[in-house]
Protein backbone atom coordinates (compact mmCIF):
# COMPACT_ATOMS: atom_id res chain seq x y z
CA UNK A 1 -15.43 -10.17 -4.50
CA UNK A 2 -12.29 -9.18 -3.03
CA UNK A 3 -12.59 -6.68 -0.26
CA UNK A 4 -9.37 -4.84 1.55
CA UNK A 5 -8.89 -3.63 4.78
CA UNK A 6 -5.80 -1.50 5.69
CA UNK A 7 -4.28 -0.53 9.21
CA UNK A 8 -0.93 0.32 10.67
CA UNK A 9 -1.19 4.10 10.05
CA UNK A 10 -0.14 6.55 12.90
CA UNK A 11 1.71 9.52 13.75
CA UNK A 12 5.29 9.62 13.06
CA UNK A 13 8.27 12.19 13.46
CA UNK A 14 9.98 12.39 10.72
CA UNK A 15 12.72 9.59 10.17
CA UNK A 16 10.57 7.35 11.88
CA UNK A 17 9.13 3.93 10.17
CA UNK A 18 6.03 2.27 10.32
CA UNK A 19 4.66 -0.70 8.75
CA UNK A 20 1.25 -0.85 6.79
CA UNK A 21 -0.53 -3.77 6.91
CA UNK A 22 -3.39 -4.68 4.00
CA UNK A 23 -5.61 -7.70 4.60
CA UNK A 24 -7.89 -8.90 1.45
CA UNK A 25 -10.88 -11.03 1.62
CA UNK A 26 -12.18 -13.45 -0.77
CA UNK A 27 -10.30 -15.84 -2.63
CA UNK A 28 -7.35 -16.33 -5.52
CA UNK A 29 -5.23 -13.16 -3.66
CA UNK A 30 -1.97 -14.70 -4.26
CA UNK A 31 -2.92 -14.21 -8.65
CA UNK A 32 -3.36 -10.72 -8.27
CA UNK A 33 -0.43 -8.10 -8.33
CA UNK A 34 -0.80 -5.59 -5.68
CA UNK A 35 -0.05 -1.99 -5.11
CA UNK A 36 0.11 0.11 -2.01
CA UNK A 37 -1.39 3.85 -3.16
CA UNK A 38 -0.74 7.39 -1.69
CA UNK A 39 -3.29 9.86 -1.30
CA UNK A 40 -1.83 13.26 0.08
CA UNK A 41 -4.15 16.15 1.69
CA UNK A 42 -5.92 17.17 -0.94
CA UNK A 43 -3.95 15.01 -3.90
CA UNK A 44 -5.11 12.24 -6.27
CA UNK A 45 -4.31 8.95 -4.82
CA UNK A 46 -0.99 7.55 -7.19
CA UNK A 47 0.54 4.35 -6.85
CA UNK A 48 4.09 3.82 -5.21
CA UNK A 49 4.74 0.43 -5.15
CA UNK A 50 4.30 -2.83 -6.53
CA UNK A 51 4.64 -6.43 -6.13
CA UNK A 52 3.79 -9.18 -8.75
CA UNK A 53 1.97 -12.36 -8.00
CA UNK A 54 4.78 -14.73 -5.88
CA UNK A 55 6.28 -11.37 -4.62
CA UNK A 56 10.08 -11.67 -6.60
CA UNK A 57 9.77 -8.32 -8.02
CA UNK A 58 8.58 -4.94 -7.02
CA UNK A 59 8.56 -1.62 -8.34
CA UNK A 60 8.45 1.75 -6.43
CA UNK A 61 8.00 5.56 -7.40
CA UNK A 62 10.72 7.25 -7.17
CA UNK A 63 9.97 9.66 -4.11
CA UNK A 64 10.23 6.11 -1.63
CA UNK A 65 12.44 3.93 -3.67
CA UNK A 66 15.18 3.20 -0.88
CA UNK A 67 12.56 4.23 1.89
CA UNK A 68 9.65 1.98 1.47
CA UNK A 69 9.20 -2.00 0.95
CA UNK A 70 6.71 -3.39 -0.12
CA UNK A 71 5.93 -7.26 0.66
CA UNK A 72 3.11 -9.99 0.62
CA UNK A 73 1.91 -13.17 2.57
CA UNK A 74 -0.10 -14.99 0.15
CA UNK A 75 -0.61 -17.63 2.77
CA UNK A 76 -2.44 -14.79 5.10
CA UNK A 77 -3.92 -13.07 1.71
CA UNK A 78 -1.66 -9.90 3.38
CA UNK A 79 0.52 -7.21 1.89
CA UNK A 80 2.57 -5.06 3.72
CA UNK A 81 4.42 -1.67 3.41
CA UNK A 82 7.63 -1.02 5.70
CA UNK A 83 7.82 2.72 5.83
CA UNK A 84 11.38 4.10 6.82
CA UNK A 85 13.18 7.20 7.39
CA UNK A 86 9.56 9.00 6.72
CA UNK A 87 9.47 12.55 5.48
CA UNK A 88 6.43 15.26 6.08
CA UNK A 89 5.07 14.56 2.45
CA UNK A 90 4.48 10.81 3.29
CA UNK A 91 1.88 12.64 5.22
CA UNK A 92 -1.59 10.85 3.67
CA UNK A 93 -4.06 8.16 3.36
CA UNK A 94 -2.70 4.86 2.26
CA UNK A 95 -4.87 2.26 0.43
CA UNK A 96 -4.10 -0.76 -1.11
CA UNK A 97 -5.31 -2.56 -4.24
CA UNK A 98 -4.92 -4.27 -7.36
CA UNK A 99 -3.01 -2.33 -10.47
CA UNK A 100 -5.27 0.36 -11.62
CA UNK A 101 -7.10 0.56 -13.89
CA UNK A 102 -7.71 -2.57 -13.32
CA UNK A 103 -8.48 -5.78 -15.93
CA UNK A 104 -12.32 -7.01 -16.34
CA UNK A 105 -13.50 -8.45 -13.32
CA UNK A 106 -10.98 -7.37 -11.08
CA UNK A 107 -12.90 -4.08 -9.99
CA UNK A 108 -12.39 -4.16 -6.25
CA UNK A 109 -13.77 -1.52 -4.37
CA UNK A 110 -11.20 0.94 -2.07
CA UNK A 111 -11.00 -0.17 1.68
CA UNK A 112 -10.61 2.82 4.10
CA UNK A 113 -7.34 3.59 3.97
CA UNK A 114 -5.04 3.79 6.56
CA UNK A 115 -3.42 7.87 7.60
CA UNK A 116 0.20 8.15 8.42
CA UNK A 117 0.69 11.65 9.60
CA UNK A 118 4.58 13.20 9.38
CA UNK A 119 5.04 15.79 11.46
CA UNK A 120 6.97 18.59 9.81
C-alpha cells in the first residue's frame, strides 16, 4: 500500500515561497497522478494542483495558478509543490495524494500533512 509523508511546511511572510516536499512509499508511484490538497483552518481539504503520470501536464485551482508549481521525481517516488509570492489564505495543512475520490484499489490513506502558516 502506498503510504505518503509530507514536509517542507513553515512560517512564511507573505510574498515569501516555500517548497513542499511529498515522499510515497510502496511501489508503481510513477502510474499514479498526484495532487497536492489544501486544508485551511477550519475548511474541507480541496485539491489545487495536479500532475499526470510522466509529469507533462498539470492543472491548478485558480486561487495559485501563477503562484504554485507543482512537480514530480518518479525516480525518488517524490512530488513537490514550489509555493511563491504566498498570501495569508495559503495559511493551512497541505497533504498530498492520489485524485480523489480515488479508483478501486487506489485508497491510500492521508499522511500528516505538512502547515504553512502566512502571516497576515
Amino acid at each position: 500500500q502506498v503510504r505518503f509523508v509530507e514536509s517542507g511546511g513553515g512560517l512564511e511572510q507573505p510574498g515569501g515561497s516555500l517548497t513542499l516536499s511529498c515522499t510515497a512509499s510502496g511501489s508503481d508511484f510513477e502510474y499514479h497522478m498526484m495532487d497536492w490538497y489544501h486544508q485551511a483552518p477550519g475548511q474541507e481539504r480541496i485539491e489545487i494542483a495536479r500532475i499526470v503520470q510522466g509529469g507533462d501536464r498539470q492543472w491548478y485551482r485558480d486561487p495559485v495558478k501563477g503562484r504554485f508549481t507543482i512537480s514530480r521525481d518518479d525516480r525518488k517516488n517524490m512530488v513537490f509543490l514550489r509555493m511563491t509570492n504566498l498570501k495569508p489564505e495559503d495559511t493551512g495543512t497541505y497533504y498530498c495524494n492520489v485524485p480523489q475520490p480515488p479508483p478501486a484499489g487506489q485508497e491510500f490513506p492521508w499522511g500528516r500533512g505538512t502547515r504553512v502558516t502566512v502571516l497576515s
